[in-house]
PDB file of N, CA and C in Angstrom:
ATOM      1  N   UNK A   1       2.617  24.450  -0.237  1.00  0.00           N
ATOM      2  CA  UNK A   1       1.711  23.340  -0.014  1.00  0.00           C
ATOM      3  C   UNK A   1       0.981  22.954  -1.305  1.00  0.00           C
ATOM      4  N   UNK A   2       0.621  23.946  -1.746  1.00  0.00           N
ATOM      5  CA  UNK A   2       0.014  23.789  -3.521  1.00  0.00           C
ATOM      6  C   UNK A   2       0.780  23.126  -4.222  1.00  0.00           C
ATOM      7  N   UNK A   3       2.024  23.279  -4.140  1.00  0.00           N
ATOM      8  CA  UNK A   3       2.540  22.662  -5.323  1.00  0.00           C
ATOM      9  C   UNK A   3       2.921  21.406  -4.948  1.00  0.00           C
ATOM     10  N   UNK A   4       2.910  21.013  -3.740  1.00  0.00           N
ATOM     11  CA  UNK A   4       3.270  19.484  -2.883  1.00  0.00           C
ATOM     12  C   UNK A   4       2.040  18.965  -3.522  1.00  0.00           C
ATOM     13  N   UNK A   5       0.926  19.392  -2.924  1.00  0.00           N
ATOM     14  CA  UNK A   5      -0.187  18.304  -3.353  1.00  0.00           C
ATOM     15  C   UNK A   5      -0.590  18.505  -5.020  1.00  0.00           C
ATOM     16  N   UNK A   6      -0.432  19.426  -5.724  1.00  0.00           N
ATOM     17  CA  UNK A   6      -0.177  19.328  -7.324  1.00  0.00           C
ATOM     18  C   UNK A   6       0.846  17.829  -7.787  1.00  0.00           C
ATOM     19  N   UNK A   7       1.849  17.936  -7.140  1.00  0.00           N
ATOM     20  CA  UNK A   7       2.690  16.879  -7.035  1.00  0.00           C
ATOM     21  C   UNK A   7       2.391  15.415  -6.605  1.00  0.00           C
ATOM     22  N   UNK A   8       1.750  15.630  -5.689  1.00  0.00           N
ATOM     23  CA  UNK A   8       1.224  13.855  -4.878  1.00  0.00           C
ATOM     24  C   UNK A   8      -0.444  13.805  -5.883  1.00  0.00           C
ATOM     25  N   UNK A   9      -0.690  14.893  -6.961  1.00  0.00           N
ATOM     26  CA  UNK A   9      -2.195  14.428  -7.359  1.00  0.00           C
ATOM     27  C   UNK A   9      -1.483  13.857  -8.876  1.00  0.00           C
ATOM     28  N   UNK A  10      -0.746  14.645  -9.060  1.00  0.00           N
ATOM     29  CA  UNK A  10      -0.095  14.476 -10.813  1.00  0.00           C
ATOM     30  C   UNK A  10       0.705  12.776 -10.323  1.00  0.00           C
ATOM     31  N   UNK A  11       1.141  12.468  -9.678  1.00  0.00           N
ATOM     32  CA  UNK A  11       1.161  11.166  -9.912  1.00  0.00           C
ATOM     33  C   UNK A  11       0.491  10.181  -9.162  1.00  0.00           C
ATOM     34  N   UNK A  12      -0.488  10.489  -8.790  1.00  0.00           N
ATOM     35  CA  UNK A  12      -1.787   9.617  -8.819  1.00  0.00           C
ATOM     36  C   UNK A  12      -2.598   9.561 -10.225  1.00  0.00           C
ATOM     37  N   UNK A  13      -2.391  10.228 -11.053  1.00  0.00           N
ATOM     38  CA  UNK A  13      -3.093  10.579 -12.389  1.00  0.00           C
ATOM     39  C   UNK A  13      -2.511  10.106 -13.257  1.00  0.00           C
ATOM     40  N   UNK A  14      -0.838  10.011 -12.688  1.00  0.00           N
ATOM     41  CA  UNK A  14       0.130   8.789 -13.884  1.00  0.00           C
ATOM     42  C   UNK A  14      -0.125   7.304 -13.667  1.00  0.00           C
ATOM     43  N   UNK A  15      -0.419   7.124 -12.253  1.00  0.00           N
ATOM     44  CA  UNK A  15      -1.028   6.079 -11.957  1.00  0.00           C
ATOM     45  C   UNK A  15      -1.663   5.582 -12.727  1.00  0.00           C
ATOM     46  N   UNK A  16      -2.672   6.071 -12.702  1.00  0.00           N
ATOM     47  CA  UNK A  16      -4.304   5.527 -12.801  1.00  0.00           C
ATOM     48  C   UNK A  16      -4.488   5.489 -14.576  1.00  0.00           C
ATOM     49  N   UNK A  17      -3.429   6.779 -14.843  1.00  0.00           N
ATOM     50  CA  UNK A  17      -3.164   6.733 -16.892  1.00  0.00           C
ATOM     51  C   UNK A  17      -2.309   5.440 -17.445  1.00  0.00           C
ATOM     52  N   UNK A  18      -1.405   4.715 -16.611  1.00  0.00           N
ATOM     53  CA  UNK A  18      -0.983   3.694 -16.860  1.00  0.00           C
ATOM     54  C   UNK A  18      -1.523   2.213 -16.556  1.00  0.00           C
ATOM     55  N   UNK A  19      -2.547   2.682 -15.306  1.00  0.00           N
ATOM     56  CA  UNK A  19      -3.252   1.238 -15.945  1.00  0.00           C
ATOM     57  C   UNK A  19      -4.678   1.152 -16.556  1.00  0.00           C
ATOM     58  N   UNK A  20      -4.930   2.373 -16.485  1.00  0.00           N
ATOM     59  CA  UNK A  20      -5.887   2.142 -17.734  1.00  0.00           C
ATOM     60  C   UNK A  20      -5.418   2.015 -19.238  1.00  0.00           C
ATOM     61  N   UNK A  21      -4.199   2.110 -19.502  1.00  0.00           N
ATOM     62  CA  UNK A  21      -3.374   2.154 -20.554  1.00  0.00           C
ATOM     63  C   UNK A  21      -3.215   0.620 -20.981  1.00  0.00           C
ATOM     64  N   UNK A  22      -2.585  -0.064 -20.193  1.00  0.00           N
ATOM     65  CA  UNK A  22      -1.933  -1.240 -19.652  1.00  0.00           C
ATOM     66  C   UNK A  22      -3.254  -2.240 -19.848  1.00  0.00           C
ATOM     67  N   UNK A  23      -4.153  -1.471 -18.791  1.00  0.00           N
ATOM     68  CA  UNK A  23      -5.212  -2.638 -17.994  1.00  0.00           C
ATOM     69  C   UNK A  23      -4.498  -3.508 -17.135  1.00  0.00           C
ATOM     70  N   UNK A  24      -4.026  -2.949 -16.370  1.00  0.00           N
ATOM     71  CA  UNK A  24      -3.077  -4.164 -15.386  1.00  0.00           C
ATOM     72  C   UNK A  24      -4.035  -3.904 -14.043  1.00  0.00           C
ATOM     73  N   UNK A  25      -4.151  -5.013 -13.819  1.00  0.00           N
ATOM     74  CA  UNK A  25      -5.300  -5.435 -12.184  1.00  0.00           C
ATOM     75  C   UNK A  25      -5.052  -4.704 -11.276  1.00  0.00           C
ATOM     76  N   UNK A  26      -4.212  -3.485 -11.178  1.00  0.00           N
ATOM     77  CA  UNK A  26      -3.461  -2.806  -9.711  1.00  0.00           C
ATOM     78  C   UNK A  26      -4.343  -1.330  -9.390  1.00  0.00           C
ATOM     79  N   UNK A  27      -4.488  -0.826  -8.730  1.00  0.00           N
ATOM     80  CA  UNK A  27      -5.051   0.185  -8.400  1.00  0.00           C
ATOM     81  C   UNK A  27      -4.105   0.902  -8.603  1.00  0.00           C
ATOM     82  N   UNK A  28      -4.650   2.634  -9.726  1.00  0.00           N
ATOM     83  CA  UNK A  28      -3.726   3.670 -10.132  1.00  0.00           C
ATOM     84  C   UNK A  28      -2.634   3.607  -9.142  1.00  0.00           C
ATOM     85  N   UNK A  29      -3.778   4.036  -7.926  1.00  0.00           N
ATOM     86  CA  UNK A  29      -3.360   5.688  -6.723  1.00  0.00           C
ATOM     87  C   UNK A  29      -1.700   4.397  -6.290  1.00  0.00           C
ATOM     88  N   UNK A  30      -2.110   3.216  -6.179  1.00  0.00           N
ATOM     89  CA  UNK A  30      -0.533   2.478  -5.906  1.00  0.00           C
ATOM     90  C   UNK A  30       0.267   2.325  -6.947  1.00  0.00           C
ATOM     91  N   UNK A  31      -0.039   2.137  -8.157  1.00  0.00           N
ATOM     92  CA  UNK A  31       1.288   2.369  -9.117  1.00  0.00           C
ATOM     93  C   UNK A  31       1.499   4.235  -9.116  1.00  0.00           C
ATOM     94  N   UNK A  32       0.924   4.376  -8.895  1.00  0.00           N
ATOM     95  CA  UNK A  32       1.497   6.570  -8.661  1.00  0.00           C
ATOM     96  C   UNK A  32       2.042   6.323  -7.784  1.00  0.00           C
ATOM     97  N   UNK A  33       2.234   5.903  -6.786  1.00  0.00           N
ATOM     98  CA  UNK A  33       2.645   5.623  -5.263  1.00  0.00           C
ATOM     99  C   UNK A  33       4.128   5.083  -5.472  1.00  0.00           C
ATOM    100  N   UNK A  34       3.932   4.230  -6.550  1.00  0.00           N
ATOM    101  CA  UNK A  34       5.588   3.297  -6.921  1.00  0.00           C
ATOM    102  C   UNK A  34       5.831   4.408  -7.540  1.00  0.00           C
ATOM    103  N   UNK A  35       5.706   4.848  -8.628  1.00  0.00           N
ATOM    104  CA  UNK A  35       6.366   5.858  -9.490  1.00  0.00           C
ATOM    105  C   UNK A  35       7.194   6.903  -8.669  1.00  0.00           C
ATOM    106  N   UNK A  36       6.232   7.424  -7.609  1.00  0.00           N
ATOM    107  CA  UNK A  36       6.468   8.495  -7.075  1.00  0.00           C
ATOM    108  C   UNK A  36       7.924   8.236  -5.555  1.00  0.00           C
ATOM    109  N   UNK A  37       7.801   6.665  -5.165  1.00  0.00           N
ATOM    110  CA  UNK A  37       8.843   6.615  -4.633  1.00  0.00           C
ATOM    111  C   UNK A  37       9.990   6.365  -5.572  1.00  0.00           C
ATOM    112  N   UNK A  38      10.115   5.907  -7.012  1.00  0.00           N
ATOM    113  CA  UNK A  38      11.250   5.730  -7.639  1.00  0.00           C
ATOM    114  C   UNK A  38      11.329   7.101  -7.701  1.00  0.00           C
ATOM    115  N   UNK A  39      10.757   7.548  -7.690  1.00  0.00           N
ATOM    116  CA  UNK A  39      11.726   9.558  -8.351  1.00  0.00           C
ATOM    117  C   UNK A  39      12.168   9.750  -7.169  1.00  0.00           C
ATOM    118  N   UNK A  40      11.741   9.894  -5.867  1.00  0.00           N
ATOM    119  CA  UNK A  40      11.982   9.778  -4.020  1.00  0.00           C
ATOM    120  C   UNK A  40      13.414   9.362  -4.180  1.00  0.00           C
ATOM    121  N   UNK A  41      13.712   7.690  -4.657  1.00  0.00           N
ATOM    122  CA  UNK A  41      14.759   7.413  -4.543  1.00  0.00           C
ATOM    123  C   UNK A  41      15.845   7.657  -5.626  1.00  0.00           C
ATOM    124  N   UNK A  42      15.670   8.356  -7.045  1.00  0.00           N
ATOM    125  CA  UNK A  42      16.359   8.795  -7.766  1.00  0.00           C
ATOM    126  C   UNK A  42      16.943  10.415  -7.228  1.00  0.00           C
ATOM    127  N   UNK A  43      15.912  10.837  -6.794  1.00  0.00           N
ATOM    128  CA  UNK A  43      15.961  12.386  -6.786  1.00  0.00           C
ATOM    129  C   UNK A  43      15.731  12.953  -4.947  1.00  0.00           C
ATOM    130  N   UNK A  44      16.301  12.431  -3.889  1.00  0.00           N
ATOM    131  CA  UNK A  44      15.781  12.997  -2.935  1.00  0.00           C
ATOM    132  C   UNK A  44      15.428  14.036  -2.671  1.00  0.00           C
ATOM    133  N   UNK A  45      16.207  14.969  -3.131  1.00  0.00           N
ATOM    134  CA  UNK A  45      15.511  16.362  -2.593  1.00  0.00           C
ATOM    135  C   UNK A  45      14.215  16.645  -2.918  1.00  0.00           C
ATOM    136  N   UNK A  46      13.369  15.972  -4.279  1.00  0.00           N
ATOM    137  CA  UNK A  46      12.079  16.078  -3.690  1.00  0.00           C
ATOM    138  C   UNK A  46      11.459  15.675  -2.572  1.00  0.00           C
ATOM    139  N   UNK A  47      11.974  14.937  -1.887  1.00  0.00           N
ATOM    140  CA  UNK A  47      11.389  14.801  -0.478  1.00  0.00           C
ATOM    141  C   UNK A  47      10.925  15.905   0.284  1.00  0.00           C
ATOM    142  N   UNK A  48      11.853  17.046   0.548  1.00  0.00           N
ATOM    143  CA  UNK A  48      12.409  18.129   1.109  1.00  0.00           C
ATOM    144  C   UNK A  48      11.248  18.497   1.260  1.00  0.00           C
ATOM    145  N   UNK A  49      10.677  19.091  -0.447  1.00  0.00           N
ATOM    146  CA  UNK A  49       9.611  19.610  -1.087  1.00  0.00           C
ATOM    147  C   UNK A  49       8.382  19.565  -0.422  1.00  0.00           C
ATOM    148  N   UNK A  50       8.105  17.295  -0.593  1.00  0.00           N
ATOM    149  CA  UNK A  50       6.732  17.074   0.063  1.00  0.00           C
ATOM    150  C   UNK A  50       6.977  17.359   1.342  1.00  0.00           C
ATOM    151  N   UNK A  51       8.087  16.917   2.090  1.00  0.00           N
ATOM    152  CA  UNK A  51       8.013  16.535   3.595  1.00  0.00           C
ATOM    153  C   UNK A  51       6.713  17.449   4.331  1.00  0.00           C
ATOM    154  N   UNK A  52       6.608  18.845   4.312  1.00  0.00           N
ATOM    155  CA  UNK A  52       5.918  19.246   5.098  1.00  0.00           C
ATOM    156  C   UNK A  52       4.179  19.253   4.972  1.00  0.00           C
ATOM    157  N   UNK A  53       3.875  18.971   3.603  1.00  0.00           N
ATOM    158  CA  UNK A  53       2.739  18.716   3.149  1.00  0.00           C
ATOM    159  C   UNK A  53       2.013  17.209   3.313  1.00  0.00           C
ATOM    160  N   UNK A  54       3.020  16.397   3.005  1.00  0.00           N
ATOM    161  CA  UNK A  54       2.848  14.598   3.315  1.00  0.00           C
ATOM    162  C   UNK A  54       2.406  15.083   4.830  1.00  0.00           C
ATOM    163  N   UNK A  55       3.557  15.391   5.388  1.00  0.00           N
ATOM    164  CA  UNK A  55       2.847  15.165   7.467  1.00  0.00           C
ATOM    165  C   UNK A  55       1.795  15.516   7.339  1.00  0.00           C
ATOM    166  N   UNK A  56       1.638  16.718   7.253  1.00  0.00           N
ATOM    167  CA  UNK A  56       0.148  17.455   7.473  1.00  0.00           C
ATOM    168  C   UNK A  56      -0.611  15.926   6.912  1.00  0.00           C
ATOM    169  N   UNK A  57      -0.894  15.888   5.854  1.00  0.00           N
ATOM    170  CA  UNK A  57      -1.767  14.791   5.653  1.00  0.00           C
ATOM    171  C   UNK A  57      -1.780  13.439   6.535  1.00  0.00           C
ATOM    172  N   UNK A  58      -0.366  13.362   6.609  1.00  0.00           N
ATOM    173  CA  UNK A  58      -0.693  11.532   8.082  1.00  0.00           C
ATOM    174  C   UNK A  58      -1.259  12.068   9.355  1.00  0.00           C
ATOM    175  N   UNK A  59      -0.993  12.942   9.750  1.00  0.00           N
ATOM    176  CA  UNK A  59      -1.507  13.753  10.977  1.00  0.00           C
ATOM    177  C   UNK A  59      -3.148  13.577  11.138  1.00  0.00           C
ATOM    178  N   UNK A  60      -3.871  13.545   9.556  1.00  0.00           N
ATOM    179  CA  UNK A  60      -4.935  13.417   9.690  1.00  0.00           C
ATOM    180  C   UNK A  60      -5.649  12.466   8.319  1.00  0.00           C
ATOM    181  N   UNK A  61      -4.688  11.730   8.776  1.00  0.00           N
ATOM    182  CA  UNK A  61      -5.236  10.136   8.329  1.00  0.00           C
ATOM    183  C   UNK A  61      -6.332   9.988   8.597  1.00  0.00           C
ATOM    184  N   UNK A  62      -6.868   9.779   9.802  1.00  0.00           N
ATOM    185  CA  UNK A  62      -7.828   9.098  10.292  1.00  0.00           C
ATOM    186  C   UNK A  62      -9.233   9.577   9.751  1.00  0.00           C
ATOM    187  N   UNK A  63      -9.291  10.980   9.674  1.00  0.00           N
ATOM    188  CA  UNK A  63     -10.677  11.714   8.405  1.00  0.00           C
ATOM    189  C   UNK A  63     -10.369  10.689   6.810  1.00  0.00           C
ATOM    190  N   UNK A  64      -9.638  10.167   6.304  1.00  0.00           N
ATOM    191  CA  UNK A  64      -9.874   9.196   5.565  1.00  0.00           C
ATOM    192  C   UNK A  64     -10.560   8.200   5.336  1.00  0.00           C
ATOM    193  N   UNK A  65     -10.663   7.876   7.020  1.00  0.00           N
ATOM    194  CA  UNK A  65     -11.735   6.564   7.075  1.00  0.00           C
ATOM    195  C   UNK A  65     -12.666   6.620   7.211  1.00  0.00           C
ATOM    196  N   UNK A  66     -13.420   8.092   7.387  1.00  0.00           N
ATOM    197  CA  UNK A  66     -14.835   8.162   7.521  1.00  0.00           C
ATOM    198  C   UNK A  66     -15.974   7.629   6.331  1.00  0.00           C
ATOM    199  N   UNK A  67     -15.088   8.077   5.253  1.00  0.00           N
ATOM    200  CA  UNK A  67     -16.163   7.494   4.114  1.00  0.00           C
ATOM    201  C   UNK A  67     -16.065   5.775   4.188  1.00  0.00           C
ATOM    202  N   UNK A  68     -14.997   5.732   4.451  1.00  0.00           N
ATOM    203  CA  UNK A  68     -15.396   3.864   4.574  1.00  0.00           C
ATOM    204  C   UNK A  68     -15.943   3.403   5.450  1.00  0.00           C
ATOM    205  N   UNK A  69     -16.139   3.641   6.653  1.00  0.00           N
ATOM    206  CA  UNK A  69     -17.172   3.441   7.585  1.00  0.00           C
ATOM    207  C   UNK A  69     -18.618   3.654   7.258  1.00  0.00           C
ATOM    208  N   UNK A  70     -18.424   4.769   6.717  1.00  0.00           N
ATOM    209  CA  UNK A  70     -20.104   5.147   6.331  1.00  0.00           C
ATOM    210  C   UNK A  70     -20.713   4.517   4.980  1.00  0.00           C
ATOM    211  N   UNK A  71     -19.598   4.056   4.499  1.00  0.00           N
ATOM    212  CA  UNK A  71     -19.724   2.773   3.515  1.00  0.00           C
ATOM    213  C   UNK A  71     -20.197   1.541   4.153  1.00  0.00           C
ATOM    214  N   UNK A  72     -19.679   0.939   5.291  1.00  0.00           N
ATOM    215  CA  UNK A  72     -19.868  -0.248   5.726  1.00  0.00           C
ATOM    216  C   UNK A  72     -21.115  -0.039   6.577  1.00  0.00           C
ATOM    217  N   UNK A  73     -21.567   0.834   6.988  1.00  0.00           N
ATOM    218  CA  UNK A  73     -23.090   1.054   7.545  1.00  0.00           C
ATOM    219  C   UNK A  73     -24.447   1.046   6.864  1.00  0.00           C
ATOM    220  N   UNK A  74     -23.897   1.418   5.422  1.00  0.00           N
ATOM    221  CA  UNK A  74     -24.957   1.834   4.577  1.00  0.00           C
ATOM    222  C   UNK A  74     -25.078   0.269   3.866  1.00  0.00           C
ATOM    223  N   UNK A  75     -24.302  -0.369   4.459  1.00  0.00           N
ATOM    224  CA  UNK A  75     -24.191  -1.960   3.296  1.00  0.00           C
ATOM    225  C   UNK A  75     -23.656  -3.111   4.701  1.00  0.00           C
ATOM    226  N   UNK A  76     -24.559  -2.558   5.809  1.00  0.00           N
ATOM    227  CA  UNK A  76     -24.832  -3.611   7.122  1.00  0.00           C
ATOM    228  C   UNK A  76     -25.318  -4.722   6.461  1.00  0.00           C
ATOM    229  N   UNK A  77     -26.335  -4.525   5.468  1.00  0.00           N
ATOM    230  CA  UNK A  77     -27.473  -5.768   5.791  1.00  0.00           C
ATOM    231  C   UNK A  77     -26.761  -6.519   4.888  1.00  0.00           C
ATOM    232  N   UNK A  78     -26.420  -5.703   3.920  1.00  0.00           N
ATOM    233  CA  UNK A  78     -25.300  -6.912   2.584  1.00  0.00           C
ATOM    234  C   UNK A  78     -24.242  -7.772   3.646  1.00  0.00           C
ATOM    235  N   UNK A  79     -23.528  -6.962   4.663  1.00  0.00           N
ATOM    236  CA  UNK A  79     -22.260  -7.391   5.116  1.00  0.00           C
ATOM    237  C   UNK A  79     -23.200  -9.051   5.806  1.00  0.00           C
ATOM    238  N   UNK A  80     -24.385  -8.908   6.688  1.00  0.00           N
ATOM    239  CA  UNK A  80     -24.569  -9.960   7.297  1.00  0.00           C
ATOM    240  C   UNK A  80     -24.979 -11.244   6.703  1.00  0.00           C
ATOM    241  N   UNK A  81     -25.573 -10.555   5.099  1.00  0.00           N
ATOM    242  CA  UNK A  81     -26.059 -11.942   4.727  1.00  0.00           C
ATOM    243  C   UNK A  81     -24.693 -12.676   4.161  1.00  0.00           C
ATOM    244  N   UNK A  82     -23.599 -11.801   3.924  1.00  0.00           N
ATOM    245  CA  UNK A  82     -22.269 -12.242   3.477  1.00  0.00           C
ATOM    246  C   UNK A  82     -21.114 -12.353   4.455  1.00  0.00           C
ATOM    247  N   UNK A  83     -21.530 -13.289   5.262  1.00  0.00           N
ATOM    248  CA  UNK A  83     -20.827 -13.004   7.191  1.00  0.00           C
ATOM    249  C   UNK A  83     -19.835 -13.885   6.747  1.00  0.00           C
ATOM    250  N   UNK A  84     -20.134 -15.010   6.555  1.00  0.00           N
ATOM    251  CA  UNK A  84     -19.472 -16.363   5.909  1.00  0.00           C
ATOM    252  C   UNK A  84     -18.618 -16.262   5.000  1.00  0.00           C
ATOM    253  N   UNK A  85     -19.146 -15.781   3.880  1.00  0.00           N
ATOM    254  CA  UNK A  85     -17.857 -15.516   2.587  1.00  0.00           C
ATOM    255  C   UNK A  85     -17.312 -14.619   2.914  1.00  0.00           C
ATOM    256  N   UNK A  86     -17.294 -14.072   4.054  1.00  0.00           N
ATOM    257  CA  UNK A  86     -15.850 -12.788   4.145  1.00  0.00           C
ATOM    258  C   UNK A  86     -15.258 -13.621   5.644  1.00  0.00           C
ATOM    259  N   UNK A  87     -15.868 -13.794   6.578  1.00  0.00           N
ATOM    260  CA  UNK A  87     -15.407 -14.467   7.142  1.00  0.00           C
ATOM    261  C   UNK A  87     -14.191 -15.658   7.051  1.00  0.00           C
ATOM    262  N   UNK A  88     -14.460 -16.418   5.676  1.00  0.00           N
ATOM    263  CA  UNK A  88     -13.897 -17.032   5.480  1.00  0.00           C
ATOM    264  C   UNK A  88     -12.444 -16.881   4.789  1.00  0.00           C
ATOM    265  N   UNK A  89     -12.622 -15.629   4.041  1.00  0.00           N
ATOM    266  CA  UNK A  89     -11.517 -14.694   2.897  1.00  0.00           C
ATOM    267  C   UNK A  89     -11.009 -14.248   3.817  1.00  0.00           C
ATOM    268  N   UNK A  90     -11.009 -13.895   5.042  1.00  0.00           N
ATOM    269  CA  UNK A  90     -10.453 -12.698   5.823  1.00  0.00           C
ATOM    270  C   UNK A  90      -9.478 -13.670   6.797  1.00  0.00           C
ATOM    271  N   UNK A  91     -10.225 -15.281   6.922  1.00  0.00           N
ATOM    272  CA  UNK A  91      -9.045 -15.862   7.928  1.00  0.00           C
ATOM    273  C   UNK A  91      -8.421 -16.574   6.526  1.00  0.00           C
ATOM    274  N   UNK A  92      -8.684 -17.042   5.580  1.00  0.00           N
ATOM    275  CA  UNK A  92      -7.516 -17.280   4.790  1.00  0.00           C
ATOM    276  C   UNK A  92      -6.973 -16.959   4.415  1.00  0.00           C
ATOM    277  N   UNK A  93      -7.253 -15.299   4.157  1.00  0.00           N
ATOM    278  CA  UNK A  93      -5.955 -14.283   3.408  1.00  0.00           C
ATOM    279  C   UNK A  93      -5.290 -14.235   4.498  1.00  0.00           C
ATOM    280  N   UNK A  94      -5.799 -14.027   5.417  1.00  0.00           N
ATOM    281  CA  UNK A  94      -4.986 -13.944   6.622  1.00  0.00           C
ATOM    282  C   UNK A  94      -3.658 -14.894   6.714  1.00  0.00           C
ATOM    283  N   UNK A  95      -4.063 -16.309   7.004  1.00  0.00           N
ATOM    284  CA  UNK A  95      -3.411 -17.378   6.915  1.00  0.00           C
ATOM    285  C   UNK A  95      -2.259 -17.368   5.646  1.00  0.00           C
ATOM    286  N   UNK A  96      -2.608 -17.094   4.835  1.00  0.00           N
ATOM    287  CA  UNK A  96      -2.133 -16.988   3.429  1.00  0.00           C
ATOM    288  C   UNK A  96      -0.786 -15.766   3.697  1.00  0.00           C
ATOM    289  N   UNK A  97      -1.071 -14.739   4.216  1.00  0.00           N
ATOM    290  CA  UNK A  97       0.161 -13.486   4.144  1.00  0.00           C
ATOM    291  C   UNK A  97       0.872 -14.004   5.435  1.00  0.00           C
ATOM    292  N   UNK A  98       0.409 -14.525   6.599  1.00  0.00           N
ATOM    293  CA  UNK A  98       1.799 -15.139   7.439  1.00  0.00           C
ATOM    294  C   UNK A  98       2.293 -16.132   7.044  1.00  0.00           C
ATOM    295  N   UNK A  99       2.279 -16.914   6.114  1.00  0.00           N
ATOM    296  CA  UNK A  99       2.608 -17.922   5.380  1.00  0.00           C
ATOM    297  C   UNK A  99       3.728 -17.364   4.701  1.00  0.00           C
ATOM    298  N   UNK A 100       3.675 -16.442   3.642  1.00  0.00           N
ATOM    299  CA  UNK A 100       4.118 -16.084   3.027  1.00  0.00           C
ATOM    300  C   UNK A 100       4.981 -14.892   3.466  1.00  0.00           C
ATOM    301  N   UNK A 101       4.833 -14.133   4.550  1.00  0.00           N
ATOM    302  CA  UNK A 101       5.973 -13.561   5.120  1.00  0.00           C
ATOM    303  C   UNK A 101       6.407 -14.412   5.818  1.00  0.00           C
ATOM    304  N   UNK A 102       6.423 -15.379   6.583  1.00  0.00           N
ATOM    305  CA  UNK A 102       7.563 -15.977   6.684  1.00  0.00           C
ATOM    306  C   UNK A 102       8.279 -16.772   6.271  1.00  0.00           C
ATOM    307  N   UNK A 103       7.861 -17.282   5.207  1.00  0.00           N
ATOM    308  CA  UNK A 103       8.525 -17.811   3.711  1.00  0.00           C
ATOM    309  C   UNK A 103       9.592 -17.029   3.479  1.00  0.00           C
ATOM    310  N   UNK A 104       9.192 -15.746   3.129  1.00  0.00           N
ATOM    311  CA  UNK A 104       9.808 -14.860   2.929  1.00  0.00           C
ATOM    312  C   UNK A 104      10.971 -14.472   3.763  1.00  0.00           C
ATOM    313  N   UNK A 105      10.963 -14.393   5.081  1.00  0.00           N
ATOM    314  CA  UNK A 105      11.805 -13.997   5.923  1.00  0.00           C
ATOM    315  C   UNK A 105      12.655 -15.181   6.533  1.00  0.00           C
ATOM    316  N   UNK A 106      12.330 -16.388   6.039  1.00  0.00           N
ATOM    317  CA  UNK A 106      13.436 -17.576   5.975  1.00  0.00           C
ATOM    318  C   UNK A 106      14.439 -16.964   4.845  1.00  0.00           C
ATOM    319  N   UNK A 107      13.597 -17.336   3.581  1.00  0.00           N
ATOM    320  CA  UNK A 107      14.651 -16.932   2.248  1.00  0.00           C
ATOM    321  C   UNK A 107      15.618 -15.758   2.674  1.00  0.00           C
ATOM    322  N   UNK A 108      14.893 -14.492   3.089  1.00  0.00           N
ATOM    323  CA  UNK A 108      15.691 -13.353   3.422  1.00  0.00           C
ATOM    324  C   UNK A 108      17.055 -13.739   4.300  1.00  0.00           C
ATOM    325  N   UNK A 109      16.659 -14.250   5.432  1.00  0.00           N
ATOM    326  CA  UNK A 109      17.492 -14.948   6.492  1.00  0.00           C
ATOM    327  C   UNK A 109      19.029 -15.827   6.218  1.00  0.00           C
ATOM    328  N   UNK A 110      18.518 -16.660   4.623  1.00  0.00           N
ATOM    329  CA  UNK A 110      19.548 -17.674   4.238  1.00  0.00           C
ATOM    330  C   UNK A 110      20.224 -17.031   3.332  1.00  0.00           C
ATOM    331  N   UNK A 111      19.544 -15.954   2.767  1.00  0.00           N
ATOM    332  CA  UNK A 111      20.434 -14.983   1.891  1.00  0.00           C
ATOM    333  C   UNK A 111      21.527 -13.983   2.453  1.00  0.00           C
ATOM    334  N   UNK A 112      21.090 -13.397   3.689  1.00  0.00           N
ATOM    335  CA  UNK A 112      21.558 -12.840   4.565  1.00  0.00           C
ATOM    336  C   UNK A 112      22.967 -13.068   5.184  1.00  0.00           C
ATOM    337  N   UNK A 113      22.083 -14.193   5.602  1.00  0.00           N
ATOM    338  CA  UNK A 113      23.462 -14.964   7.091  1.00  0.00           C
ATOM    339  C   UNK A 113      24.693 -14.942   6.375  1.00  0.00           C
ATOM    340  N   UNK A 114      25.745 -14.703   7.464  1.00  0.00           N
ATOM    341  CA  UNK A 114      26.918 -14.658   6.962  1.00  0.00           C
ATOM    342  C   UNK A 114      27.203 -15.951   6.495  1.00  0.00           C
ATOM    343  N   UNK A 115      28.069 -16.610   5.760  1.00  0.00           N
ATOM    344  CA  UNK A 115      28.296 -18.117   5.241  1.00  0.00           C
ATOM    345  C   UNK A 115      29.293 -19.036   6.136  1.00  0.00           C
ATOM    346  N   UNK A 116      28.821 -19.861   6.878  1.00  0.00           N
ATOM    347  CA  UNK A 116      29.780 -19.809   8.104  1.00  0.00           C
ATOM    348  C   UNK A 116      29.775 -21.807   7.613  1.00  0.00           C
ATOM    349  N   UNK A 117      31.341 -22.215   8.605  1.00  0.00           N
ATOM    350  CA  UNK A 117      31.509 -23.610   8.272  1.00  0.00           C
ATOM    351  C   UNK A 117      30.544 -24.495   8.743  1.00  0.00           C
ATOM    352  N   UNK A 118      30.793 -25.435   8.959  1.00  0.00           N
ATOM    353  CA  UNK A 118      30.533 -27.388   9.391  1.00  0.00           C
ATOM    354  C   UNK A 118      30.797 -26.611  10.631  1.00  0.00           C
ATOM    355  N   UNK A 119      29.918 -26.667  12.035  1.00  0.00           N
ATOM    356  CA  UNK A 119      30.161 -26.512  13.527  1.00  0.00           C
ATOM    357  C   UNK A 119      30.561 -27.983  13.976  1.00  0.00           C
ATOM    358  N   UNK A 120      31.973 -27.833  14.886  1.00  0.00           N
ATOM    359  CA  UNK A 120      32.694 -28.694  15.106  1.00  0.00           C
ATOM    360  C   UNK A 120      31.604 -29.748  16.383  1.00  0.00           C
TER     361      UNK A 120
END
């Protein structure tokens, strides 16, 4: 288990060393996250390795969210005077990513489909 999560911390740390390197707008812990599935898909048998250490951790996902909750309690009164400007970000991003997945899943679709004639 030590050496699984030695493993899932060392590339969160390549992460976070490449974009502070870089300065690229992305959060480390997700470029460690890419890194760490290209080696996944170069090298499977590290999978093997994490598999039993990763579960344990989704199993108890949900203790993750406690600090963000107790984030959003401690910053109630900020959230209400800012009801509106998130309100508003939250239905347009919104709007904005079904837009764009299904943009997406047309293109996918026409790339896809088999190439078929003129229907008689």
């Amino acid at each position: 288990m030590i050496p699984a999560l030695a493993t899932l911390l060392v590339f969160q740390l390549l992460g976070e060393s490449l974009v502070l390197a870089l300065g690229a707008p992305v959060p480390g812990p997700v470029v460690g996250l890419a890194l760490l599935l290209l080696v996944l898909v170069l090298k499977p048998a590290v999978l093997d390795a994490l598999r039993p250490t990763v579960q344990t951790l989704l199993q108890h996902l949900s203790l993750l969210f406690v600090p963000a909750a107790v984030g959003v309690m401690q910053h109630l009164q900020r959230l209400g005077d800012e009801a509106l400007a998130i309100g508003v970000a939250l239905v347009v991003s919104t709007l904005v990513c079904m837009a764009t997945s299904a943009w997406t899943m047309l293109w996918l679709m026409k790339r896809v489909a088999p190439k078929e004639g003129p229907k008689p």
